[in-house]
N, C-alpha and C. Protein backbone atom coordinates (compact mmCIF):
# COMPACT_ATOMS: atom_id res chain seq x y z
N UNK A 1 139.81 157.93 183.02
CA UNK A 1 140.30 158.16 181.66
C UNK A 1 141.37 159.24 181.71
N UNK A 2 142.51 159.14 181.02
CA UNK A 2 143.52 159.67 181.07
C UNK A 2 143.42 161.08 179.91
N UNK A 3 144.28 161.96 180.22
CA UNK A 3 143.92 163.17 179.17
C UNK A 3 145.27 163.22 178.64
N UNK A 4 145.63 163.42 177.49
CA UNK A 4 147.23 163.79 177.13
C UNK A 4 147.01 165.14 177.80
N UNK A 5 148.18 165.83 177.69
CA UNK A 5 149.02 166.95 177.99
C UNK A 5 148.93 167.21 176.91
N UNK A 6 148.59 168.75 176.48
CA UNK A 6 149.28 170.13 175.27
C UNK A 6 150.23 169.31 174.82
N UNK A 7 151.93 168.87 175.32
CA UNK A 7 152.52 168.34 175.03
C UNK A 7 152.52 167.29 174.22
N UNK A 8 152.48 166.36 175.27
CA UNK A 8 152.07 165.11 174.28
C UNK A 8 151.30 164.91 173.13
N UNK A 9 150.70 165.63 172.82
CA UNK A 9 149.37 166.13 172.39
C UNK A 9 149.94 166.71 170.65
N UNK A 10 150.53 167.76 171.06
CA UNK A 10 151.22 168.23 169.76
C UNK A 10 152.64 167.45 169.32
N UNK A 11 153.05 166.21 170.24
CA UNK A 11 154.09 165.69 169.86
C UNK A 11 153.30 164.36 169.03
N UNK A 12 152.08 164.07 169.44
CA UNK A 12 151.49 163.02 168.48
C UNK A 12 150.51 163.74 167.10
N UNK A 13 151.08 164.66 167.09
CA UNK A 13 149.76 165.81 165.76
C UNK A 13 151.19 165.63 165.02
N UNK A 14 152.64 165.84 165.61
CA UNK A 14 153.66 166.03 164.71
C UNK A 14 154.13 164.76 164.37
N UNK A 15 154.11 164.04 164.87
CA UNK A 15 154.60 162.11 164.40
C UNK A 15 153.40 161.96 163.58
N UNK A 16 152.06 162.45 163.65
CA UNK A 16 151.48 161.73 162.39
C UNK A 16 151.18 162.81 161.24
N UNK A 17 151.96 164.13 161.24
CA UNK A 17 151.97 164.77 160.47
C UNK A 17 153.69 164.37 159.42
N UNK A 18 154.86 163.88 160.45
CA UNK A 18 155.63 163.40 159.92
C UNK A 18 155.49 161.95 159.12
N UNK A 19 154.66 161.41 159.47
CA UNK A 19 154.09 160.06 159.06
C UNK A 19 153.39 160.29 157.61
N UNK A 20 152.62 161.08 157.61
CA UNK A 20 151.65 161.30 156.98
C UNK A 20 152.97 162.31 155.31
N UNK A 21 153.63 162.37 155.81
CA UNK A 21 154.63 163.58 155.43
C UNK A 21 155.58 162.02 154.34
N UNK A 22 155.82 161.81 155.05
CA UNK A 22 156.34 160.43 154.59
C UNK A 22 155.56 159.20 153.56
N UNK A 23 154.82 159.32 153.89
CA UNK A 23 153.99 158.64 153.21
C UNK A 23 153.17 159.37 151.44
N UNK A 24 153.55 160.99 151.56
CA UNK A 24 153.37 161.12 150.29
C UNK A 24 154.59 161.34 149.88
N UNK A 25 155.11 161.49 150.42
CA UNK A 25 156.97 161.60 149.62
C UNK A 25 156.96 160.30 149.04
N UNK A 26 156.54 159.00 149.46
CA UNK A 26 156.93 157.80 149.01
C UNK A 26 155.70 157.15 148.13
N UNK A 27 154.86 158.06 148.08
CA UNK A 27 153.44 157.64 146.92
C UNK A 27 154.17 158.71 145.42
N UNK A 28 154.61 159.70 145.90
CA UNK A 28 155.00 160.25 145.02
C UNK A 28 156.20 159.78 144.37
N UNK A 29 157.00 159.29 144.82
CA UNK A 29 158.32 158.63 144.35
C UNK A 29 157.95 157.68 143.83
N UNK A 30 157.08 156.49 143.66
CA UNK A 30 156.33 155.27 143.19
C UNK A 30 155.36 155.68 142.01
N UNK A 31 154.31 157.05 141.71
CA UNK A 31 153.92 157.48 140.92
C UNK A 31 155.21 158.19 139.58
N UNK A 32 156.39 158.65 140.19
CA UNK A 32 157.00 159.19 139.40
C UNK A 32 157.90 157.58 138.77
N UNK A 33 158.55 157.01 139.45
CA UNK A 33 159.06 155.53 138.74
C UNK A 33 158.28 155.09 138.26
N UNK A 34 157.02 154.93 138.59
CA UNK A 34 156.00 154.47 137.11
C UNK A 34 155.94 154.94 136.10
N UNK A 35 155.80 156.54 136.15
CA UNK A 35 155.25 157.26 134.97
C UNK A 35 156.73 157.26 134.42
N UNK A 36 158.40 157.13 134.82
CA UNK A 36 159.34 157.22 133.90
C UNK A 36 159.14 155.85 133.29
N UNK A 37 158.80 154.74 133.81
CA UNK A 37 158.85 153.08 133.35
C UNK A 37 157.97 153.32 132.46
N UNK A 38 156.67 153.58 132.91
CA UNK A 38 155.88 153.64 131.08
C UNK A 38 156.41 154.25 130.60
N UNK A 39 156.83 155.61 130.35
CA UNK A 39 157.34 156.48 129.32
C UNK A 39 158.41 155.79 128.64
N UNK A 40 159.48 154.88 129.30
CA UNK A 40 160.46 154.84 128.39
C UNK A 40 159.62 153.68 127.75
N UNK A 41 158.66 152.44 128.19
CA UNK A 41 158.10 151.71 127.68
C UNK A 41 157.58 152.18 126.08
N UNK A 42 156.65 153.35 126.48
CA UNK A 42 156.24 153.91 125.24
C UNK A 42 157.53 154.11 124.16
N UNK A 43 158.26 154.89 125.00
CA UNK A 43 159.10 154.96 123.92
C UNK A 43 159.67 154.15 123.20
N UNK A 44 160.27 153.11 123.92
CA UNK A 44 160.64 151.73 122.92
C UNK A 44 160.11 151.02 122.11
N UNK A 45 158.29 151.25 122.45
CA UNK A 45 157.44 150.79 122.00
C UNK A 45 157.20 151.15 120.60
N UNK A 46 157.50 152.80 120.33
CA UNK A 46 157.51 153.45 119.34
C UNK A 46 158.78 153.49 118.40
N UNK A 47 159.96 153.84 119.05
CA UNK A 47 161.17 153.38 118.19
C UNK A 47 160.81 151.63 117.51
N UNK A 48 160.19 150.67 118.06
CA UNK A 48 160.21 149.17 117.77
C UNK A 48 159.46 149.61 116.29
N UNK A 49 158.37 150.16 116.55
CA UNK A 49 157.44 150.12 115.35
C UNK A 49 157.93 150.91 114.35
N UNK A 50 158.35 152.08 114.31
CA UNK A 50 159.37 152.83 113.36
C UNK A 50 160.17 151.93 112.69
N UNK A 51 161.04 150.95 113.80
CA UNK A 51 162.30 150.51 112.68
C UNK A 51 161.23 148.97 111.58
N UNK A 52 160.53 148.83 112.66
CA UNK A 52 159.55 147.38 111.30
C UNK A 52 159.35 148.78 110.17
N UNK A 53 158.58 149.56 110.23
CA UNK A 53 158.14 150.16 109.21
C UNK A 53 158.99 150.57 108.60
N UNK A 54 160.00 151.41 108.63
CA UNK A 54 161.60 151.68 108.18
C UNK A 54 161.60 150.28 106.80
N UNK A 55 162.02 148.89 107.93
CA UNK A 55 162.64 147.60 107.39
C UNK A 55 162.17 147.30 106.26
N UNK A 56 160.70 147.55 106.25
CA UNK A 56 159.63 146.92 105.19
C UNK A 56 159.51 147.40 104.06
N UNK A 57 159.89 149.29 104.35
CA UNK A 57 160.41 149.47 102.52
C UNK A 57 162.04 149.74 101.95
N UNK A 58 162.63 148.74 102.69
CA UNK A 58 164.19 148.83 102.58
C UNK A 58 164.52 147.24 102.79
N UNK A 59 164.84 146.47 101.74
CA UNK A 59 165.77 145.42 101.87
C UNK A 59 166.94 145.31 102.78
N UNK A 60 167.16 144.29 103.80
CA UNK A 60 168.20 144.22 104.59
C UNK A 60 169.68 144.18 104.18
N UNK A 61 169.92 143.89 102.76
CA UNK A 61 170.87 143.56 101.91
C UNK A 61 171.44 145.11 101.72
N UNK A 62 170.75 146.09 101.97
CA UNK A 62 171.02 146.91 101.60
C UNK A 62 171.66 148.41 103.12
N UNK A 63 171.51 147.78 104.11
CA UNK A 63 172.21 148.16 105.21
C UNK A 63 172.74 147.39 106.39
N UNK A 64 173.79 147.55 107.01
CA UNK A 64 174.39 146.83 108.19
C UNK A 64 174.32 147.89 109.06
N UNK A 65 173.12 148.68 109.71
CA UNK A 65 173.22 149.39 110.83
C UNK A 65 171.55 149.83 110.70
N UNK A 66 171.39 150.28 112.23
CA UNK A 66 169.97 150.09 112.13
C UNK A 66 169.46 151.25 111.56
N UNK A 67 168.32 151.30 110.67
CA UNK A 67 167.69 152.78 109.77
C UNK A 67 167.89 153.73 110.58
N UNK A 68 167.42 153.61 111.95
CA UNK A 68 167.03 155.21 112.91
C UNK A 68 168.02 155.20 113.19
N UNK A 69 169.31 154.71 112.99
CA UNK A 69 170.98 155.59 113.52
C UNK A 69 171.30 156.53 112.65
N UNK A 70 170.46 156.53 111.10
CA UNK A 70 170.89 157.50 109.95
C UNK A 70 169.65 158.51 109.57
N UNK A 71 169.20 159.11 110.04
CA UNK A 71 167.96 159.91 110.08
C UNK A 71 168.71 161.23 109.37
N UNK A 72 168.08 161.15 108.07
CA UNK A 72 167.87 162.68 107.57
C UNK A 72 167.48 163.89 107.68
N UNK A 73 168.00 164.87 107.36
CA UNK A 73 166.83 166.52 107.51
C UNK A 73 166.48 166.94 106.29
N UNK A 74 165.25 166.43 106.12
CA UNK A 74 165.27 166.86 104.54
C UNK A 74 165.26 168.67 104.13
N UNK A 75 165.43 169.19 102.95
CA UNK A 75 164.93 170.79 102.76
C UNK A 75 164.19 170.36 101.75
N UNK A 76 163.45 171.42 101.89
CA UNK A 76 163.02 171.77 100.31
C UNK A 76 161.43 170.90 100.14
N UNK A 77 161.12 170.43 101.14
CA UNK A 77 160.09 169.36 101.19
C UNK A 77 158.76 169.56 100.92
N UNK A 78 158.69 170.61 100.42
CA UNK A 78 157.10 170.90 99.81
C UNK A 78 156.44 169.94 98.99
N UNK A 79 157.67 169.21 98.37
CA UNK A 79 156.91 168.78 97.92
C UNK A 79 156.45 167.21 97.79
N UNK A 80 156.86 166.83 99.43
CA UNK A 80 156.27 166.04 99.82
C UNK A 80 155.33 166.08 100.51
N UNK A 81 155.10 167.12 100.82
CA UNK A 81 153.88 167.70 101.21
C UNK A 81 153.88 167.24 103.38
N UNK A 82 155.12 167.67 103.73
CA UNK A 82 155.32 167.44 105.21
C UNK A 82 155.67 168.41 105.68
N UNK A 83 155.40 168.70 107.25
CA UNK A 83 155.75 169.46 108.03
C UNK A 83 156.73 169.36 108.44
N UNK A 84 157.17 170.31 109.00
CA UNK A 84 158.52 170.56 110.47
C UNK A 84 158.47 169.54 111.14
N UNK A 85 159.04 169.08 111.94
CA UNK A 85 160.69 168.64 111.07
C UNK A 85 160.51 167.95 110.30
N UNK A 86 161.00 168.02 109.10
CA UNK A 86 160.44 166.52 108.22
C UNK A 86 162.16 165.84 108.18
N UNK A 87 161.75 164.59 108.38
CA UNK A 87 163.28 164.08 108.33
C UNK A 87 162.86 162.29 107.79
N UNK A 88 164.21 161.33 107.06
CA UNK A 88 164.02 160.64 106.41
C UNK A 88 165.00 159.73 106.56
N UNK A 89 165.16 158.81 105.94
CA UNK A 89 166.18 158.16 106.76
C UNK A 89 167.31 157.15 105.54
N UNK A 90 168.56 157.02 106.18
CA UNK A 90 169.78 156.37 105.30
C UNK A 90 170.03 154.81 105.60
N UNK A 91 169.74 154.25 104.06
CA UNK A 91 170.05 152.45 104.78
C UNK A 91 171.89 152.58 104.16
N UNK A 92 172.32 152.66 104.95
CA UNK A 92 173.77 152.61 105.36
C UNK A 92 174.32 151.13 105.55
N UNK A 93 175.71 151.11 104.62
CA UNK A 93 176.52 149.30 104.31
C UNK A 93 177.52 149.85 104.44
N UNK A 94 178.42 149.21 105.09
CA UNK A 94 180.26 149.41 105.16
C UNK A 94 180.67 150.55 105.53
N UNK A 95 179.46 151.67 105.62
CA UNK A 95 180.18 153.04 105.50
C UNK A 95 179.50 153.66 104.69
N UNK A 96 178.70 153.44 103.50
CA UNK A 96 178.73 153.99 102.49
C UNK A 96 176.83 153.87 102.37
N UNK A 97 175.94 155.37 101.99
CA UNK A 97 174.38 155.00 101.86
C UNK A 97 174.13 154.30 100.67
N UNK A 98 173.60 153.82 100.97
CA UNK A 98 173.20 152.53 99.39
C UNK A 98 171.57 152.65 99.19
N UNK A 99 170.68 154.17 100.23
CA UNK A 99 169.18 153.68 99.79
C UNK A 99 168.70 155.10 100.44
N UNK A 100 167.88 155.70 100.51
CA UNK A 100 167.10 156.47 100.96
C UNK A 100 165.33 156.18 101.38
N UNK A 101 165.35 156.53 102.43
CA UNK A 101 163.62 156.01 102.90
C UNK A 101 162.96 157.59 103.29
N UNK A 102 161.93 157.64 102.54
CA UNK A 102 161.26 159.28 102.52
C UNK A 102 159.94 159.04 102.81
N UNK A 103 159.26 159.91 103.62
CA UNK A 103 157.66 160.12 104.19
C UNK A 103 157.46 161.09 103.19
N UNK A 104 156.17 160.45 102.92
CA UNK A 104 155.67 161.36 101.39
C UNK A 104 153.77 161.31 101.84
N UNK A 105 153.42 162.33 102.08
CA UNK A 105 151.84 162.43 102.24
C UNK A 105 150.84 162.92 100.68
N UNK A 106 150.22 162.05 100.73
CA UNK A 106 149.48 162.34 99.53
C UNK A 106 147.94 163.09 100.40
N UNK A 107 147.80 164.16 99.86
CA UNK A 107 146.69 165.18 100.38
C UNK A 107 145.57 165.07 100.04
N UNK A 108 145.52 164.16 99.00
CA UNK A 108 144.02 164.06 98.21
C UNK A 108 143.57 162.51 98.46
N UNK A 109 143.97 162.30 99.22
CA UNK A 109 142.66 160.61 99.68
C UNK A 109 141.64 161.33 99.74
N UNK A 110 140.98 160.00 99.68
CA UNK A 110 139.22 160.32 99.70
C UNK A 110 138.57 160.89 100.97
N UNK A 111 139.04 160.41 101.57
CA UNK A 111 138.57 160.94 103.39
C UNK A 111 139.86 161.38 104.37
N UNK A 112 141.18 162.01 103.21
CA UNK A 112 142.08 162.63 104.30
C UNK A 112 143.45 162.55 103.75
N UNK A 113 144.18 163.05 104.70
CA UNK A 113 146.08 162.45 104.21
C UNK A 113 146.37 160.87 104.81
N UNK A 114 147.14 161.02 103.43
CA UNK A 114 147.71 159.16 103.34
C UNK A 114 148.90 159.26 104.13
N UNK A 115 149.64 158.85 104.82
CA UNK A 115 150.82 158.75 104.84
C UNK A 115 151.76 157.79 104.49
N UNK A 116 152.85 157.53 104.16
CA UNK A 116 153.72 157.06 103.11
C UNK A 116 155.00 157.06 103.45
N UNK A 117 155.65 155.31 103.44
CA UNK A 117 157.03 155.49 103.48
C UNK A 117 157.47 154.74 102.13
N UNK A 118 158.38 155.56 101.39
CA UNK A 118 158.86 155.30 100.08
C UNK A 118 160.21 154.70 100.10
N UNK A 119 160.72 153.65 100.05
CA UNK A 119 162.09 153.25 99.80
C UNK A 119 162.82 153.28 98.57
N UNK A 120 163.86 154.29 98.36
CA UNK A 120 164.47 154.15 96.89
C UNK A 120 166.00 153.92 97.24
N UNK A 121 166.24 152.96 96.04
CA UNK A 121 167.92 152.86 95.84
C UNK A 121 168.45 153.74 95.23
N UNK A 122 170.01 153.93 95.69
CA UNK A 122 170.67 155.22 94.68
C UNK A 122 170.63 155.21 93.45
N UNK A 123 170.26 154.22 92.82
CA UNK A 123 169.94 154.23 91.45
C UNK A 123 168.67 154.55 90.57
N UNK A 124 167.81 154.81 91.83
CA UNK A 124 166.19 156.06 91.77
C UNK A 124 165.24 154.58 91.52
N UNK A 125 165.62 153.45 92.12
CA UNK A 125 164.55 152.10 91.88
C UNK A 125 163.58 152.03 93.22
N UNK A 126 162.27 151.81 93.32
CA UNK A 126 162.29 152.03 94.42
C UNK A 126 161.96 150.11 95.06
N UNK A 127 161.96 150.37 96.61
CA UNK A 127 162.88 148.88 97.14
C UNK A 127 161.67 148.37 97.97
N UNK A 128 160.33 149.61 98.05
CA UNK A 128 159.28 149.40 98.98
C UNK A 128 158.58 150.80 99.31
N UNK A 129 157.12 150.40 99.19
CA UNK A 129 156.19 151.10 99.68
C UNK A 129 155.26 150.93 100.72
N UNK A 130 154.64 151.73 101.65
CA UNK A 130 153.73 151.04 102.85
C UNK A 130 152.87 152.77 103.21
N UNK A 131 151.97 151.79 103.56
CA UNK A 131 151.05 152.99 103.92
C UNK A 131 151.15 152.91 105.43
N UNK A 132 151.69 154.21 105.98
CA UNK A 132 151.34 154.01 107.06
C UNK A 132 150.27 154.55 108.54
N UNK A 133 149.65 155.23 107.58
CA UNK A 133 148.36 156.00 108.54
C UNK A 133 147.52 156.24 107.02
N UNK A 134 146.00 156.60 107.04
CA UNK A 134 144.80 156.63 106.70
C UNK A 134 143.78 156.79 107.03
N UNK A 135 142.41 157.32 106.58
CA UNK A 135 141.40 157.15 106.73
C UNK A 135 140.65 156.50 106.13
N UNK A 136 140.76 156.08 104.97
CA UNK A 136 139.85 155.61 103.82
C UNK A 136 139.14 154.92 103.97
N UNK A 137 138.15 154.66 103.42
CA UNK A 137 137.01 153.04 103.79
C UNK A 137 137.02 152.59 103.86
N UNK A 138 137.16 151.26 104.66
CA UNK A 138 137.64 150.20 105.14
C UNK A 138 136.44 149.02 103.99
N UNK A 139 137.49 148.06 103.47
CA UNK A 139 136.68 147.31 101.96
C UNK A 139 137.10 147.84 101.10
N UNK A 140 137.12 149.14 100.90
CA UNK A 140 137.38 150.07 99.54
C UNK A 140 139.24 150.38 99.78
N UNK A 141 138.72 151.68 99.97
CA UNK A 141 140.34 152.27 100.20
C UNK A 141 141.65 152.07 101.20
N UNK A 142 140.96 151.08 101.76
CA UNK A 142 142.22 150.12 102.80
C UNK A 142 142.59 149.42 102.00
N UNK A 143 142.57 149.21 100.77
CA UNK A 143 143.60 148.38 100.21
C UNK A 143 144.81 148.84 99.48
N UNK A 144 145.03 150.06 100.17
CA UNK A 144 146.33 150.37 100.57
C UNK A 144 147.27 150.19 101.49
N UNK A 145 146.91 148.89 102.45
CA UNK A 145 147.44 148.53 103.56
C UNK A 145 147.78 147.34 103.46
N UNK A 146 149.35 146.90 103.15
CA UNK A 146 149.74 145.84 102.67
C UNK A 146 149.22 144.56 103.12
N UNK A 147 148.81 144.67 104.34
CA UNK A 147 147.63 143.68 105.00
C UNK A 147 146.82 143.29 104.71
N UNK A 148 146.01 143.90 104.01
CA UNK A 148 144.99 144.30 103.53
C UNK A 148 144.95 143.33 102.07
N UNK A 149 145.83 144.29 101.08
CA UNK A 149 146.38 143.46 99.66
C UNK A 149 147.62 143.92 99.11
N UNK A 150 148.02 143.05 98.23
CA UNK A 150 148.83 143.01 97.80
C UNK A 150 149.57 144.31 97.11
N UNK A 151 148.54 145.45 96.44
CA UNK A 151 148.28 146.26 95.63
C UNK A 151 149.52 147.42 95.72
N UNK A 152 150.01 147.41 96.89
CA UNK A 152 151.11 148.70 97.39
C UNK A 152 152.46 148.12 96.82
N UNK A 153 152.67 146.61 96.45
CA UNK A 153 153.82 146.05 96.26
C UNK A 153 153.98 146.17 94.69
N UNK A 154 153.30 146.67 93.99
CA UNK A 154 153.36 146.96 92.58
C UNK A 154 154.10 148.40 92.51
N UNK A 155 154.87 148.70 93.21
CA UNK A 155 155.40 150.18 92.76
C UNK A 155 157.05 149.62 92.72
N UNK A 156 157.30 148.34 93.46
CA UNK A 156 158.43 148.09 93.76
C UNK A 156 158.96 147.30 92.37
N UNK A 157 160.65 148.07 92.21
CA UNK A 157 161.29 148.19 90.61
C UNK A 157 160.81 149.10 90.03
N UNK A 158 159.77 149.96 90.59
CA UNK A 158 159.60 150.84 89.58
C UNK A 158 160.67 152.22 89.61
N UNK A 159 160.98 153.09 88.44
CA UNK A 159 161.63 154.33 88.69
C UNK A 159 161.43 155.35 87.44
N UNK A 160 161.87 156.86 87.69
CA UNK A 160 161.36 157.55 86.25
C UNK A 160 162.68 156.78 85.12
N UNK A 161 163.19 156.01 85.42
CA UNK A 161 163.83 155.57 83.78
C UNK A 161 162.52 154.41 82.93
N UNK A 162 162.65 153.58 83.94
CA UNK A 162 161.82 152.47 83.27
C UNK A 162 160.05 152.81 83.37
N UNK A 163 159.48 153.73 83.91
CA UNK A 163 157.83 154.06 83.97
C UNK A 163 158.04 155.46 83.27
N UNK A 164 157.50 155.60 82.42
CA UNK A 164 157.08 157.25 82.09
C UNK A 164 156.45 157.92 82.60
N UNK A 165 156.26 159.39 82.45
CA UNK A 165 155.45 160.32 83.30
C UNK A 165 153.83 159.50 82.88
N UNK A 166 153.49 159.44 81.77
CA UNK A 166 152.04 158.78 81.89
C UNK A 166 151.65 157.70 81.74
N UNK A 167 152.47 156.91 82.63
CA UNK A 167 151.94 155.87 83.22
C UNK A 167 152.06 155.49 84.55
N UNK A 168 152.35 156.77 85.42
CA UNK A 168 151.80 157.08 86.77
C UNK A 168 151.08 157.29 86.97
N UNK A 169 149.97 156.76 86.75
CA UNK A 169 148.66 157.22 86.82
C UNK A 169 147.70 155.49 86.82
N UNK A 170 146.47 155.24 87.13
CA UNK A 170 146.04 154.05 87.85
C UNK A 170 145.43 153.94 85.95
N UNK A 171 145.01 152.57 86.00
CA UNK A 171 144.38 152.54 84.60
C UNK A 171 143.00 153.20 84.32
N UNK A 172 142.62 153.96 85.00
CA UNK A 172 141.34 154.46 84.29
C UNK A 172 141.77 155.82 84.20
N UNK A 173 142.89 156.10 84.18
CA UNK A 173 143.31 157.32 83.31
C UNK A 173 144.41 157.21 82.54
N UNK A 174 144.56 155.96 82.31
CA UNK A 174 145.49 155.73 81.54
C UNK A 174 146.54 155.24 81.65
N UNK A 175 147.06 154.72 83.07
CA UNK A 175 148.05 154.56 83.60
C UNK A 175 148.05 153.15 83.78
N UNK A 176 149.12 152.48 84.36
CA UNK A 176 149.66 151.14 84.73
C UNK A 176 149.51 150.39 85.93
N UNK A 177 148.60 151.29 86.59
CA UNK A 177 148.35 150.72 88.15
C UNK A 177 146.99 150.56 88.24
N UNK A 178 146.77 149.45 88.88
CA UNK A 178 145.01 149.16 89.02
C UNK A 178 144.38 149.66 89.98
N UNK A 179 143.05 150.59 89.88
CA UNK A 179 142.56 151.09 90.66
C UNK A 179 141.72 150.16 91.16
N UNK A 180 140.51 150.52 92.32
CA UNK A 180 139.84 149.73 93.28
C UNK A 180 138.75 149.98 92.77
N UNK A 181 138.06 148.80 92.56
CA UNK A 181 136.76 149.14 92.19
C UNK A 181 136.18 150.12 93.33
N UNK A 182 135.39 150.81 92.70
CA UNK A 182 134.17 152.27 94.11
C UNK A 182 135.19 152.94 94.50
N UNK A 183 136.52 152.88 94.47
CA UNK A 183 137.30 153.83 95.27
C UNK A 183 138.75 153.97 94.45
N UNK A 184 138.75 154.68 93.03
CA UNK A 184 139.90 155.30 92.25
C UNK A 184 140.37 156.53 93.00
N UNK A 185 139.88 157.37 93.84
CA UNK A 185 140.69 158.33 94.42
C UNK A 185 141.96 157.89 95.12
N UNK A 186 141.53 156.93 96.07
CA UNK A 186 142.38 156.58 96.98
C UNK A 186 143.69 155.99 96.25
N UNK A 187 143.82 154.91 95.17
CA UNK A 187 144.73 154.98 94.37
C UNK A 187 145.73 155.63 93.77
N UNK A 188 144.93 156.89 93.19
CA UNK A 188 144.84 157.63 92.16
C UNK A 188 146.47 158.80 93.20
N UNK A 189 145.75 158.66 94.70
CA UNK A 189 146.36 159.60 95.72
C UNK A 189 147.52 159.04 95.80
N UNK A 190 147.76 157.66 96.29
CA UNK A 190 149.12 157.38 96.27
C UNK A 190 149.83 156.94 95.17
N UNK A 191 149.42 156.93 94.09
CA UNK A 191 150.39 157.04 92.92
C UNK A 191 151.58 157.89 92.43
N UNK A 192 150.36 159.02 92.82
CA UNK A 192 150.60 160.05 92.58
C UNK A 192 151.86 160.95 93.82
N UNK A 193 151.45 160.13 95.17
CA UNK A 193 152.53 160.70 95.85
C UNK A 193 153.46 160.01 95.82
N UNK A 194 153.72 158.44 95.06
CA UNK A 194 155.06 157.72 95.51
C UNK A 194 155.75 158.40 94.30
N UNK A 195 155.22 158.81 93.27
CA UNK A 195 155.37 159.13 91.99
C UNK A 195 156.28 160.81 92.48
N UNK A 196 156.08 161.91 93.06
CA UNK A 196 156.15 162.73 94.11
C UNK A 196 157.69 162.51 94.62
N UNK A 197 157.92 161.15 95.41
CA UNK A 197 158.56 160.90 96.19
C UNK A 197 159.97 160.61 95.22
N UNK A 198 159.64 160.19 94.25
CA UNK A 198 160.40 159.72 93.68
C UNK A 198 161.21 160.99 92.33
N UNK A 199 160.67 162.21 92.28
CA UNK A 199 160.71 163.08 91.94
C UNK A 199 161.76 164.04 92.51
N UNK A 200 161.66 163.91 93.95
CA UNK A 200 162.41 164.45 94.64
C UNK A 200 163.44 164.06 95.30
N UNK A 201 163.56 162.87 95.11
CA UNK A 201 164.92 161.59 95.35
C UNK A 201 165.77 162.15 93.71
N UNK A 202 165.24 162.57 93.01
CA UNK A 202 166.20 162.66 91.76
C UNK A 202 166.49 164.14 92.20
N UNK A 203 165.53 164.99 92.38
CA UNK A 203 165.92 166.43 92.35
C UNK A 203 167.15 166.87 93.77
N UNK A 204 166.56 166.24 94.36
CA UNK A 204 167.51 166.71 95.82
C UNK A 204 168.94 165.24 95.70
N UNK A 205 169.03 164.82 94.99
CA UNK A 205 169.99 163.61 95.08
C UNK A 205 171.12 163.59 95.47
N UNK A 206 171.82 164.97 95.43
CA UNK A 206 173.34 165.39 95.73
C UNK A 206 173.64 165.54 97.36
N UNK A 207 172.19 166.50 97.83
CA UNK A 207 171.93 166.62 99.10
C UNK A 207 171.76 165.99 99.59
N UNK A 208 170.65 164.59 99.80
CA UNK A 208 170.57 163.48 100.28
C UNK A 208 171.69 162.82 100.31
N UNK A 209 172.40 162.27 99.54
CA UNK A 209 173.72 161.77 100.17
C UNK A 209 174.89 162.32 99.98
N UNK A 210 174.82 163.44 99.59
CA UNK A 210 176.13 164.15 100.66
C UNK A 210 175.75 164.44 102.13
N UNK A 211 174.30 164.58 102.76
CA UNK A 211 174.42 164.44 103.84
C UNK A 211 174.23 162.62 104.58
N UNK A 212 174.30 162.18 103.81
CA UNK A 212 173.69 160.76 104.36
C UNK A 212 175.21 160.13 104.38
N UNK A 213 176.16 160.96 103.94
CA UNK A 213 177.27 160.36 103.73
C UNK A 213 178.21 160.39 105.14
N UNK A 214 177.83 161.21 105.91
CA UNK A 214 178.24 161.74 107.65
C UNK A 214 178.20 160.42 108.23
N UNK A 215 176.73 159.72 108.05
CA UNK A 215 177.08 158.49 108.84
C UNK A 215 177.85 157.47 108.97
């Protein structure tokens, strides 16, 4: 039986330490091209679902460029009740904004914050509503999820010229919108915030498209 040499010896510890050397350089290069391939996956994944939700409370008639090329910064947003950054977005035609789309959280659901995309035309009409996150009870207060029913599509044409202040409100307080049987909060919440949304499309109106006008 043959013995390596010291030599030989540390020249085969270093070929399979170079081997071995090689072999995570190239597990690591294959872990990192994955993790950028999902990531941008995710990401597209997420821009895709943004612009459906965008689309759905904004008529197509009403922009020739895609919503997320015109993204707003809103100020003053208390009282939509959003955080940093809160930003919103411009349905943009020829050049010119023809619509505003605003995230409006209503704080008082029954089991949490609603979240809310409000579509209004420059003429304060609004073009679409959608819920887009919740907790509420599923039977009861999911029927704020256009999926769900029909019930979210009753705000659309509405604006403060043609609805008065009290008849924002669901009919068991008096108002024009039908609440859910077992579950008037949940209603009661987004009425009250598209109602909100639409408050502040009149108050901030100059700002919104004088900046929406850049695009």
């Amino acid at each position: 039986m043959s013995l390596k040499t010291p030599t030989s010896l540390m020249a085969s510890i270093r070929a399979g330490a170079t081997s071995l050397g090689l072999f995570a350089v190239l597990a690591a290069a294959a872990i990192s091209l994955t993790y950028i391939a999902g990531s941008e996956s995710i990401a597209a994944n997420k821009a895709a679902a943004k612009a459906r939700a965008l689309s759905a409370v904004m008529p197509p008639h009403f922009y020739d460029q895609s919503l997320l090329s015109a993204p707003l910064k809103l100020v003053d947003y208390a009282q939509l009740n959003l955080s940093p950054p809160a930003v919103g977005y411009a349905a943009v035609k020829s050049g010119s904004t023809q619509a505003i789309i605003l995230p409006v959280i209503a704080k008082d659901g029954y089991s949490g914050d609603i979240a809310l995309l409000v579509g209004i035309d420059q003429y304060g009409f609004i073009q679409g509503v959608r819920t887009i996150e919740h907790k509420e009870t599923p039977g009861l207060g999911d029927k704020i999820e256009r999926k769900k029913s029909t019930w979210i599509d009753s705000f659309n044409g509405r604006s403060l010229a043609n609805t008065p202040l009290s008849d924002w409100a669901v009919t068991k307080d008096g108002g024009v919108f039908d609440g859910f049987t077992g579950a008037t909060i949940t209603p009661r919440a987004v009425v009250n915030a598209v109602h909100q949304g639409l408050l502040y499309h009149q108050r901030q109106y100059s700002a919104l498209y004088t900046t929406a006008e850049d695009y």
